[in-house]
N, C-alpha and C. Protein backbone atom coordinates (compact mmCIF):
# COMPACT_ATOMS: atom_id res chain seq x y z
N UNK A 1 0.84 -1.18 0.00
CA UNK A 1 0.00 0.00 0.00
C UNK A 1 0.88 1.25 0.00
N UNK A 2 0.86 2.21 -0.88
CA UNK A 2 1.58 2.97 -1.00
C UNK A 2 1.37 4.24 0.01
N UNK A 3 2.40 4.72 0.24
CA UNK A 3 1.63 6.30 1.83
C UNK A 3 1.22 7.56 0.93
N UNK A 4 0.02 7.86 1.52
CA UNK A 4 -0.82 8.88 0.71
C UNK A 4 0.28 10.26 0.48
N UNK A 5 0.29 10.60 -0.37
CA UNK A 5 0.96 11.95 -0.71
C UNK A 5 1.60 12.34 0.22
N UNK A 6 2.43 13.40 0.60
CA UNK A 6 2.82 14.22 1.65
C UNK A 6 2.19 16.04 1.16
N UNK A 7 2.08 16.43 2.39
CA UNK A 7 0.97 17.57 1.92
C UNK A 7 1.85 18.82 2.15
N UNK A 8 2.28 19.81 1.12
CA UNK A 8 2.85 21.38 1.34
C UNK A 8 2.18 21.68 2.93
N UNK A 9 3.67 22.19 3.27
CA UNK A 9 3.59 23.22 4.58
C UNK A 9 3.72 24.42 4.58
N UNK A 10 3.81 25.54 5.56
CA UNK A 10 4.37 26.94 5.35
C UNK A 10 5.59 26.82 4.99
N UNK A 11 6.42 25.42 5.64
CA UNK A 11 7.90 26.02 5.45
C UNK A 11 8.39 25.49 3.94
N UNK A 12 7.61 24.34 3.33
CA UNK A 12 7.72 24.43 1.82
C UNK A 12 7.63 25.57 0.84
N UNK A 13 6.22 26.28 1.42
CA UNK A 13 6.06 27.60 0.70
C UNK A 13 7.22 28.58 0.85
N UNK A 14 7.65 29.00 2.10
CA UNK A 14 9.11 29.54 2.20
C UNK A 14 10.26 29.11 1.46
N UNK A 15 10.07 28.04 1.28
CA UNK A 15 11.63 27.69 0.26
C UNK A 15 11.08 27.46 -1.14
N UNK A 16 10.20 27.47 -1.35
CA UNK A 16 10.00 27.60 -3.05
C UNK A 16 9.57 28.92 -3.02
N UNK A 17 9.18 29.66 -2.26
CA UNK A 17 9.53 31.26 -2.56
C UNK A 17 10.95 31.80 -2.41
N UNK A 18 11.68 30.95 -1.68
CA UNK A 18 12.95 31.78 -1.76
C UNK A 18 13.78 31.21 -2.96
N UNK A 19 13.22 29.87 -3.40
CA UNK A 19 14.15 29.59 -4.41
C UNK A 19 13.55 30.02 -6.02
N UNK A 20 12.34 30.45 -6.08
CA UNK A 20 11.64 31.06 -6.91
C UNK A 20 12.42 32.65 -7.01
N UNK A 21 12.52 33.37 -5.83
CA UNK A 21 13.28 34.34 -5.79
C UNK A 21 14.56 34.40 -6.20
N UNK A 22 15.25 33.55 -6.05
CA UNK A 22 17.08 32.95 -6.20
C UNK A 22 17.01 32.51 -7.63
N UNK A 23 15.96 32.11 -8.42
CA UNK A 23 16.17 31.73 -9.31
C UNK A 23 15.70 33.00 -10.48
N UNK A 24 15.41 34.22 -10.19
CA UNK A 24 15.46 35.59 -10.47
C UNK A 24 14.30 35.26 -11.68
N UNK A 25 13.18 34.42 -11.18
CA UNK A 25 11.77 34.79 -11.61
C UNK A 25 10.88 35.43 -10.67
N UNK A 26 10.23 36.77 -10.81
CA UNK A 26 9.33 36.92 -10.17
C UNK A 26 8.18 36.11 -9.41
N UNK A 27 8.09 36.39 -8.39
CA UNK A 27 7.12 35.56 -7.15
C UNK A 27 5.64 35.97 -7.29
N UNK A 28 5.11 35.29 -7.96
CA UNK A 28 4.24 35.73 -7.99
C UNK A 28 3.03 34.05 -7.38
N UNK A 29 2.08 34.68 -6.48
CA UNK A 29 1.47 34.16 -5.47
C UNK A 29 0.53 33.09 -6.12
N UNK A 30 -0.54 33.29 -7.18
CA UNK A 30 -1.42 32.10 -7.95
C UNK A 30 -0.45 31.20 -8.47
N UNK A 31 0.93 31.49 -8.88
CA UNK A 31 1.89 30.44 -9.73
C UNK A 31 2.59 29.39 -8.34
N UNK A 32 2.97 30.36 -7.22
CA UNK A 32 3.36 29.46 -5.81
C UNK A 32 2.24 28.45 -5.19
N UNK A 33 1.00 28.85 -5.41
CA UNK A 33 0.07 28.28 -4.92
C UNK A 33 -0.06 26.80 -5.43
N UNK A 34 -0.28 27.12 -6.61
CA UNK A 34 -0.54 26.20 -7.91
C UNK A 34 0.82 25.11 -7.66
N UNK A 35 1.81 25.31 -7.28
CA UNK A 35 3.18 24.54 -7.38
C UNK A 35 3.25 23.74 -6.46
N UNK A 36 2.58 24.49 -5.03
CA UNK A 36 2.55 23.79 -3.86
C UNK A 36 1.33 22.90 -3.96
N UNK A 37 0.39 22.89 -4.50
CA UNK A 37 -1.06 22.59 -4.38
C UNK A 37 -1.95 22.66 -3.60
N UNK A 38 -1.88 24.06 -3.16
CA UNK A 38 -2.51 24.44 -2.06
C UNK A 38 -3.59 25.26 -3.02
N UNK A 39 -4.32 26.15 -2.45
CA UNK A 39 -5.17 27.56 -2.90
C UNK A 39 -4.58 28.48 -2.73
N UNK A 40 -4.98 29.36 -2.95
CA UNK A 40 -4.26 31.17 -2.79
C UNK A 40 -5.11 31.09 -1.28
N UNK A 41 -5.68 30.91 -0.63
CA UNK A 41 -6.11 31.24 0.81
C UNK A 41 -5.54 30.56 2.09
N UNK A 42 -5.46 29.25 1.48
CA UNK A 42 -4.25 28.40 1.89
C UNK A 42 -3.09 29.26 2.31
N UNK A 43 -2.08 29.47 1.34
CA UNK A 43 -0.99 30.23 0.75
C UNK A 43 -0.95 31.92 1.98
N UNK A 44 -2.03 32.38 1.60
CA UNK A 44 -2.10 33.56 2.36
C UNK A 44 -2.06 33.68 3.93
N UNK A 45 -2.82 32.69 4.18
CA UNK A 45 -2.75 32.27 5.36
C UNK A 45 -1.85 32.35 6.13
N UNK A 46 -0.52 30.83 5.47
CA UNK A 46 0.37 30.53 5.89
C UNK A 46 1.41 31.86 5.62
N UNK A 47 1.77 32.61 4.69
CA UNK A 47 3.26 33.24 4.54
C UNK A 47 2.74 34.75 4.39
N UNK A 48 0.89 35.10 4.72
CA UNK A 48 0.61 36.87 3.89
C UNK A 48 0.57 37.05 2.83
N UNK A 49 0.79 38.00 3.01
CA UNK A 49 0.71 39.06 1.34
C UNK A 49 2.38 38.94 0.38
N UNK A 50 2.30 38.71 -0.68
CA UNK A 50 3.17 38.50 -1.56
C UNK A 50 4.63 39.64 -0.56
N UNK A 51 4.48 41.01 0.20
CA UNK A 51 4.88 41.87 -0.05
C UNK A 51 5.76 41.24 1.44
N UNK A 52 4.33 40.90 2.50
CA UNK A 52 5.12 40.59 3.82
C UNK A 52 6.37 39.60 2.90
N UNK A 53 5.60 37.87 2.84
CA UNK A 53 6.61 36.92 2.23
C UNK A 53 7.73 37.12 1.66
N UNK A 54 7.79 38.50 0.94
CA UNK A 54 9.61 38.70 0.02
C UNK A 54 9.78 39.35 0.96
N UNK A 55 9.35 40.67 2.04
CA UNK A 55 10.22 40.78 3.27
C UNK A 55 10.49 39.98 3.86
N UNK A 56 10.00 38.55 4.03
CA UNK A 56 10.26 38.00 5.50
C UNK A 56 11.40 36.67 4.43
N UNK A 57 11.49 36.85 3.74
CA UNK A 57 12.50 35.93 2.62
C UNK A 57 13.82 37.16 2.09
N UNK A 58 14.07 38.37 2.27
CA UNK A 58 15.27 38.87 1.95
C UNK A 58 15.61 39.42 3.35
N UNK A 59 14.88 39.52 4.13
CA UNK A 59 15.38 39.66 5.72
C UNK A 59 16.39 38.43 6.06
N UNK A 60 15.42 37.43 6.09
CA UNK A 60 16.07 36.15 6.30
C UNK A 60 17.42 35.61 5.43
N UNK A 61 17.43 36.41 4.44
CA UNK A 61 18.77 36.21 3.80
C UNK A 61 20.05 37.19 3.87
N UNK A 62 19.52 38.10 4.55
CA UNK A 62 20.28 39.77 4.72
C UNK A 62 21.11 39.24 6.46
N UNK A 63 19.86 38.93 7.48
CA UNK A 63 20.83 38.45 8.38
C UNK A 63 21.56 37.51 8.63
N UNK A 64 21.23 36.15 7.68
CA UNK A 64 22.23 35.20 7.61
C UNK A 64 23.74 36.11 7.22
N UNK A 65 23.54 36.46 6.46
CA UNK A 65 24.77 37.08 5.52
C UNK A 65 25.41 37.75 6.29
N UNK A 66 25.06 39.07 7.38
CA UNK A 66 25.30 40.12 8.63
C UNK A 66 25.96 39.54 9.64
N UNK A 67 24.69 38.36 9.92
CA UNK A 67 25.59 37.52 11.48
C UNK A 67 26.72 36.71 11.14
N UNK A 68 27.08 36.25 9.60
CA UNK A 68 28.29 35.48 9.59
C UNK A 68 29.50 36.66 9.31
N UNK A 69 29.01 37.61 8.57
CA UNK A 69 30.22 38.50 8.38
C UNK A 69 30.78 39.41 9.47
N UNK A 70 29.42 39.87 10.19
CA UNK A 70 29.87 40.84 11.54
C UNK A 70 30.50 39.73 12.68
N UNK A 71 30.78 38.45 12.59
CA UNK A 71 31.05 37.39 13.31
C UNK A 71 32.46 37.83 12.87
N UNK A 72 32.78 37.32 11.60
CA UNK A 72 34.54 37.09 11.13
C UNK A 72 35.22 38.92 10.64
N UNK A 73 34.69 39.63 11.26
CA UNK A 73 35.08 41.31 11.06
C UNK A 73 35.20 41.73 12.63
N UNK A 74 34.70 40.61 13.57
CA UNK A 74 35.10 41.19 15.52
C UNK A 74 36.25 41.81 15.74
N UNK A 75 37.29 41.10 15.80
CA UNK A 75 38.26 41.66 16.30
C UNK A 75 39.09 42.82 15.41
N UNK A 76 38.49 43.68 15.16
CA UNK A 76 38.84 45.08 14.06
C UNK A 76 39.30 46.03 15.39
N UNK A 77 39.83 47.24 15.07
CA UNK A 77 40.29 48.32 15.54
C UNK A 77 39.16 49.16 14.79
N UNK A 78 38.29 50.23 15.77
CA UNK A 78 37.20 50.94 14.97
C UNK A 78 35.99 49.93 14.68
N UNK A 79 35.39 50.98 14.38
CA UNK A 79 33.74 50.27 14.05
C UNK A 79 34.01 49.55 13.15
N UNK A 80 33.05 48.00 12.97
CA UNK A 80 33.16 46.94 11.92
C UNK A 80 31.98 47.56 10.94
N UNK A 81 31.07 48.50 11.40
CA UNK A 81 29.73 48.56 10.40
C UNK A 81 30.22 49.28 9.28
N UNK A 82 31.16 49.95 8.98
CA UNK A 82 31.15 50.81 7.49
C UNK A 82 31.58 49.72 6.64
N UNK A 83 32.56 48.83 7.21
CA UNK A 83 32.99 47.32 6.45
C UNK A 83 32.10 46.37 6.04
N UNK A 84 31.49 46.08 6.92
CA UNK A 84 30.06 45.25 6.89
C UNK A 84 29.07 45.77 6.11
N UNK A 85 28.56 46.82 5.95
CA UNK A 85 27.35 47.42 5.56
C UNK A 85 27.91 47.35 3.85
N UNK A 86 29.19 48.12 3.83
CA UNK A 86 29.75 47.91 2.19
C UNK A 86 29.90 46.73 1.62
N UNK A 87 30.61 45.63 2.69
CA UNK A 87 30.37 44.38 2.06
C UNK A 87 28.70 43.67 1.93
N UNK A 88 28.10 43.56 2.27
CA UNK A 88 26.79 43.69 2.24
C UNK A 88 26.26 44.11 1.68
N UNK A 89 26.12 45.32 0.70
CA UNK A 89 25.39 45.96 -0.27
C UNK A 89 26.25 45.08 -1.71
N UNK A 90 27.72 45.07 -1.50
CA UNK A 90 28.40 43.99 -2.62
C UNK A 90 27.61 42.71 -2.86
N UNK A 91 27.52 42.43 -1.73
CA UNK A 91 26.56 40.51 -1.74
C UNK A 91 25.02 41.26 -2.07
N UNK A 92 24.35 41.92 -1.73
CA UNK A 92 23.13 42.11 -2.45
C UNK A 92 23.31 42.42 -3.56
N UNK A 93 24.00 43.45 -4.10
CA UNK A 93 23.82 43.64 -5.43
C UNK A 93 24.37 42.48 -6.67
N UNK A 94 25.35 41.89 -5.94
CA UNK A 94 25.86 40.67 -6.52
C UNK A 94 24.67 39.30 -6.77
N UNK A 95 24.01 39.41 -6.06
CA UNK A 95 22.31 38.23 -6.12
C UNK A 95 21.78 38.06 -7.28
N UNK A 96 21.81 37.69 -8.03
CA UNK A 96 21.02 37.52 -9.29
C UNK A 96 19.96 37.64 -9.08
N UNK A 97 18.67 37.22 -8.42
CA UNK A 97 17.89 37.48 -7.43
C UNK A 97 17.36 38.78 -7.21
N UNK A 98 18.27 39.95 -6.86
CA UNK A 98 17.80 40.38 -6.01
C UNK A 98 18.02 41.53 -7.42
N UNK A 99 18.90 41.22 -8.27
CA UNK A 99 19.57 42.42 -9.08
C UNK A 99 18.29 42.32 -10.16
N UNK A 100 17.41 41.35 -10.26
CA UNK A 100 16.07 41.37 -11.13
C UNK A 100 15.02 41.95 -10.21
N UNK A 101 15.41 41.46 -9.16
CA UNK A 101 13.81 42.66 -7.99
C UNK A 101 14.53 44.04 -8.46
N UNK A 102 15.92 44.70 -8.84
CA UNK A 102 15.35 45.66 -8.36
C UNK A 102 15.43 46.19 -9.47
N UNK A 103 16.17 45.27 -10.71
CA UNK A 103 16.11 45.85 -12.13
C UNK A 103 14.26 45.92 -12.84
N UNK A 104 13.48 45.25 -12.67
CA UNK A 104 11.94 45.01 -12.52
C UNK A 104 11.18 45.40 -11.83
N UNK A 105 11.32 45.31 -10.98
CA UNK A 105 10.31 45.98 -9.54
C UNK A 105 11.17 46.96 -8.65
N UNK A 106 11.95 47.96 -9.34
CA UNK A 106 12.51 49.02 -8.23
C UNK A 106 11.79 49.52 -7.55
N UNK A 107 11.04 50.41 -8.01
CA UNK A 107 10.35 51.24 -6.95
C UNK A 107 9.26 50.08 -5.83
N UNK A 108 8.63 49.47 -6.17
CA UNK A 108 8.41 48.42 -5.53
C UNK A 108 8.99 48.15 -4.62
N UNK A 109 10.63 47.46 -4.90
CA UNK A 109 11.70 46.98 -4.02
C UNK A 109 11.76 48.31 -2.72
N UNK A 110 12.08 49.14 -3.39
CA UNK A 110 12.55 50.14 -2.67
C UNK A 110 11.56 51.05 -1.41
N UNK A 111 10.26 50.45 -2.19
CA UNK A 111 9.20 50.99 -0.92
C UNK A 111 9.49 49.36 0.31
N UNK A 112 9.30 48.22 -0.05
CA UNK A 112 9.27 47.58 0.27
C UNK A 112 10.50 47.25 1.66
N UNK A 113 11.54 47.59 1.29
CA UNK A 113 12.73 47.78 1.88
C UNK A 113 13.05 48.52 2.33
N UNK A 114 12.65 50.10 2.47
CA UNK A 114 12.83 51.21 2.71
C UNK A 114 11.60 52.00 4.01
N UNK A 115 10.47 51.48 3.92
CA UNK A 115 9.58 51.92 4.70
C UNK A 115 9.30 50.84 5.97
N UNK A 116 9.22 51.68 6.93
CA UNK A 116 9.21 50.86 8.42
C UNK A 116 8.25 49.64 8.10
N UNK A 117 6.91 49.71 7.85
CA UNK A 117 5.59 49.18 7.77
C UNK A 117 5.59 47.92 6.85
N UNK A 118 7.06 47.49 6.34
CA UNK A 118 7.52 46.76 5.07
C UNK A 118 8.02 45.83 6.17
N UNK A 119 8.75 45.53 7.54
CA UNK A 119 8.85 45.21 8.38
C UNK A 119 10.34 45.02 7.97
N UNK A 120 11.21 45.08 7.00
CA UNK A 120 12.61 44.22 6.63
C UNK A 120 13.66 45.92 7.43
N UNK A 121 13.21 47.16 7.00
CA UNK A 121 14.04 47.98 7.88
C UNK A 121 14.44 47.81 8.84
N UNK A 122 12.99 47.75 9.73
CA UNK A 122 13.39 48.04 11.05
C UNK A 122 14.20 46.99 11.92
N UNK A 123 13.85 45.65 11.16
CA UNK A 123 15.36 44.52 11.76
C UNK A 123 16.67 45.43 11.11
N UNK A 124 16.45 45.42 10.15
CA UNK A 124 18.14 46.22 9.46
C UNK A 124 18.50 47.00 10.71
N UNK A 125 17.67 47.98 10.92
CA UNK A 125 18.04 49.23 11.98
C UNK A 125 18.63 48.49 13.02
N UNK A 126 17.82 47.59 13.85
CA UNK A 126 17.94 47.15 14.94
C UNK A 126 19.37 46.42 14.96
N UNK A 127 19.27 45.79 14.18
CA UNK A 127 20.59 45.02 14.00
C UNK A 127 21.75 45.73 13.80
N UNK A 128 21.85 46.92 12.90
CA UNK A 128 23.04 47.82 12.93
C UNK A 128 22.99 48.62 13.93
N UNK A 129 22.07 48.51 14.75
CA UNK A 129 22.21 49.21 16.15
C UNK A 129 22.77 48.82 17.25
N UNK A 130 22.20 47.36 17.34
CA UNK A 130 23.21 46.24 18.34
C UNK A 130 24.56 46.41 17.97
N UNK A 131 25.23 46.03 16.48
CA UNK A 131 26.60 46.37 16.19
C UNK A 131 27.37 47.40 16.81
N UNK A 132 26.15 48.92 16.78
CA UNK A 132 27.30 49.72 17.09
C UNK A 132 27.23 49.80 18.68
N UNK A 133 26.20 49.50 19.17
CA UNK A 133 26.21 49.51 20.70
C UNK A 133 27.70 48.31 21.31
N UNK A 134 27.28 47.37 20.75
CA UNK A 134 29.15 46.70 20.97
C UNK A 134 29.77 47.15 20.81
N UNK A 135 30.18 48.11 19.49
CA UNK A 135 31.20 48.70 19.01
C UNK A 135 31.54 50.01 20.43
N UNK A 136 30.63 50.66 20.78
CA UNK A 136 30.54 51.37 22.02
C UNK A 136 31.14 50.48 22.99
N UNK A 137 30.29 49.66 23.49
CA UNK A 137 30.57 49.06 24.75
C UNK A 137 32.15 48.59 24.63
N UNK A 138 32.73 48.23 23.29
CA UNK A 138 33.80 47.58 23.25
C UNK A 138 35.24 48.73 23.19
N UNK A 139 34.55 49.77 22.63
CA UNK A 139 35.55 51.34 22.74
C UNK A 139 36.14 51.08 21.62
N UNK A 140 35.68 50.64 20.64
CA UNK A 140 35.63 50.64 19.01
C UNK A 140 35.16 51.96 18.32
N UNK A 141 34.03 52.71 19.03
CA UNK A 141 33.45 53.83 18.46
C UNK A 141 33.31 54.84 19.73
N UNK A 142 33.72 55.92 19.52
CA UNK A 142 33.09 57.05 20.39
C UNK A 142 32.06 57.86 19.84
N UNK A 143 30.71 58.34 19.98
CA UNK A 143 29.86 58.91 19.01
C UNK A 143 29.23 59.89 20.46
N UNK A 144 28.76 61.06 20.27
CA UNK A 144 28.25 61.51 20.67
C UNK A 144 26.48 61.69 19.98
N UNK A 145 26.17 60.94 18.69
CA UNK A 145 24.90 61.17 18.25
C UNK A 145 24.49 59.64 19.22
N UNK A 146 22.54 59.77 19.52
CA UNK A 146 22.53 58.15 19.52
C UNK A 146 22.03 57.78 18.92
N UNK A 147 22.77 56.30 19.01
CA UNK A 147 22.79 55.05 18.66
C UNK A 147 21.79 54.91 17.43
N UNK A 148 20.54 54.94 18.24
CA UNK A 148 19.24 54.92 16.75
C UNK A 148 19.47 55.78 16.00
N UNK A 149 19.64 57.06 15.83
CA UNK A 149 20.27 57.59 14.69
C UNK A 149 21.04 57.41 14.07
N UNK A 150 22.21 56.75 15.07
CA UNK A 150 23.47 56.49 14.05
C UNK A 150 22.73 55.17 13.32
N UNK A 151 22.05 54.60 13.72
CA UNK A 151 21.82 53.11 13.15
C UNK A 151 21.02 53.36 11.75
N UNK A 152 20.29 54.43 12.50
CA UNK A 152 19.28 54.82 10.94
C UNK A 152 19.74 55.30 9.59
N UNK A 153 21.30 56.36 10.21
CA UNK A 153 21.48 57.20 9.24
C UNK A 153 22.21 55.96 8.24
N UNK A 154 22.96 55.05 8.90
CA UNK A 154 23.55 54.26 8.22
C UNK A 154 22.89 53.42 7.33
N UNK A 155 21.91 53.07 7.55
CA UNK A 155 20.97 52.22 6.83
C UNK A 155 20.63 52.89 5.52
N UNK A 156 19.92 54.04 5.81
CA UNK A 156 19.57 55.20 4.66
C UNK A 156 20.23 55.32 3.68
N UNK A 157 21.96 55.56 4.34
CA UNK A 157 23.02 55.21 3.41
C UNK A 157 23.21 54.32 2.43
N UNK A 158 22.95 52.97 3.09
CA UNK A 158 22.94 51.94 2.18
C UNK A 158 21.54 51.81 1.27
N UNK A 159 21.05 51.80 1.82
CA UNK A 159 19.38 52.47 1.18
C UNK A 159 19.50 52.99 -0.09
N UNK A 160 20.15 54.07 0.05
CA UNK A 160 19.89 55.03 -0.69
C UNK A 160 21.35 54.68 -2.28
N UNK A 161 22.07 53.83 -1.93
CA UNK A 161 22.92 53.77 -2.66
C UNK A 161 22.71 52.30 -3.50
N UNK A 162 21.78 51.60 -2.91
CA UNK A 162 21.29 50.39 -3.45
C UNK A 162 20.30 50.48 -4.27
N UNK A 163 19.66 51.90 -4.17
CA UNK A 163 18.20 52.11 -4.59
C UNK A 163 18.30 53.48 -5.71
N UNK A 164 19.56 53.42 -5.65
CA UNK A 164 20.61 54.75 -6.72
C UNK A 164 19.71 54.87 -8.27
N UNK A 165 19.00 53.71 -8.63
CA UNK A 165 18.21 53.82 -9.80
C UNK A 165 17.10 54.05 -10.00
N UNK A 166 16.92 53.61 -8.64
CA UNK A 166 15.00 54.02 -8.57
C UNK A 166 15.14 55.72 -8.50
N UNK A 167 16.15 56.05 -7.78
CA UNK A 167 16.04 57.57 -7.15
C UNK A 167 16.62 59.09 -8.35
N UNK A 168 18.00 57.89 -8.79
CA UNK A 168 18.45 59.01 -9.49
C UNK A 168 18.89 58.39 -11.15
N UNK A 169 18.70 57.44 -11.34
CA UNK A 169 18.78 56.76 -12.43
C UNK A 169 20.42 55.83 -12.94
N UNK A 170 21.17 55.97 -11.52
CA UNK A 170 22.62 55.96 -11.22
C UNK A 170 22.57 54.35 -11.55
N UNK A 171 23.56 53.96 -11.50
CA UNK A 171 23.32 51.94 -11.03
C UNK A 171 23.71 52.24 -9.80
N UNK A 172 22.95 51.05 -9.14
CA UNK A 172 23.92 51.23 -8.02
C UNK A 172 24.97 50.96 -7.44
N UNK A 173 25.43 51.30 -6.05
CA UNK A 173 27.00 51.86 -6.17
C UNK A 173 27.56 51.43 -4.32
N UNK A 174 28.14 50.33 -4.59
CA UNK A 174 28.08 49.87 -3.10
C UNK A 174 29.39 50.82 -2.35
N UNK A 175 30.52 50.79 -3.47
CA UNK A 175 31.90 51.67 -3.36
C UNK A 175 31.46 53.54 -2.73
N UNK A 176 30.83 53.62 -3.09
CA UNK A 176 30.52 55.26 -3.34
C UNK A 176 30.05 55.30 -1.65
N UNK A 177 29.02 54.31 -1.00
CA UNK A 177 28.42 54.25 -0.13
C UNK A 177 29.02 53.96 0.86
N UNK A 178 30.39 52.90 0.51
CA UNK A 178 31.47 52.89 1.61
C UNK A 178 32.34 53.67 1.97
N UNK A 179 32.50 54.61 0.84
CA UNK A 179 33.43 56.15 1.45
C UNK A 179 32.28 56.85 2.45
N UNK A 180 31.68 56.90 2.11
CA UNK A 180 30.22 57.87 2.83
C UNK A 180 30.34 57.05 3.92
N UNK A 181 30.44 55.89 4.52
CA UNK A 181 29.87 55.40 5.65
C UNK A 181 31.45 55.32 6.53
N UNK A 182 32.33 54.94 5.65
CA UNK A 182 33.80 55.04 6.56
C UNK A 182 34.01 56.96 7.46
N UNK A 183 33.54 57.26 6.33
CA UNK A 183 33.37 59.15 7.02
C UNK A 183 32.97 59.16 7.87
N UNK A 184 31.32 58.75 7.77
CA UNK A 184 30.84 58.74 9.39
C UNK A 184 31.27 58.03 10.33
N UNK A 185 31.67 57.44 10.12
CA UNK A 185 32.69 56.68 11.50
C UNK A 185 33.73 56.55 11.67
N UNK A 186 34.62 57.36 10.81
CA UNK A 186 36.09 57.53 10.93
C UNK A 186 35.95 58.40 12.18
């Protein structure tokens, strides 16, 4: 007697959206549904709105990437975030993936990534905020602005230099963004 099917979960839907994403075809939600064999209500259920799901799938790939690099960049002299944040905009823009979200869906991407309510910022923030609060606690950085600002302005930075096409028609420019961010924390 053969065992009845095995039935799609949320965390199936998560990895054929992220590998749907990785494989730099647009995600689009009736085609995921259909793959998993679920319904679109099914689907919604489990992972939201197309918009939460690619936040909660390039978050999840932004801090893998953060916690292994801000791991092997510790023992630096000075803040590790202008290093990190530049290498980091290199590995995003380097994504095949991610270089079709934003060559296709920029402005999209860029609301998506850029506005608190998108939910993928405000981990960014938080997380480059913990960094520099070590970097403090460790006497790596002296700053008289705080912390959440510094965390924000830095983000913006990268933000704004990743998103160089939506804004100003530039490509974007991870180099340009690491002089700008070594300044602020030189």
């Amino acid at each position: 007697m053969a065992a009845p099917p095995r039935r799609s979960t949320r965390e199936d839907a998560i990895r054929l959206a992220r590998r749907t994403f990785l494989s730099c075809r647009r995600l689009d939600m009736r085609a995921l549904a259909a793959e998993l064999g679920v319904n679109r209500v099914t689907l919604y259920r489990w992972v939201g709105t197309r918009e939460r799901l690619l936040s909660e799938i390039l978050w999840s790939m932004s801090e893998r990437f953060l916690e292994s690099e801000s791991a092997r960049l510790r023992p630096r002299a000075g803040s590790r975030v202008p290093v990190l944040l530049t290498e980091f905009m290199h590995h995003v823009l380097a994504n095949p993936g991610m270089r079709r979200f934003l060559d296709e869906e920029g402005d999209f991407a860029m609301r998506l990534l850029t506005l608190a309510d998108g939910g993928f910022q405000p981990r960014f923030v938080a997380f480059v905020r913990a960094l520099l609060a070590e970097d403090v606690d460790a006497g790596r950085l002296i700053t008289t602005v705080p912390l959440d600002d510094l965390a924000y302005t830095a983000v913006r930075i990268v933000e704004s230099y990743v998103h160089l096409r939506a804004i100003t028609g530039e490509p974007p420019d991870a180099d340009r963004a690491g002089r700008v961010l070594a300044a602020l924390f030189g």
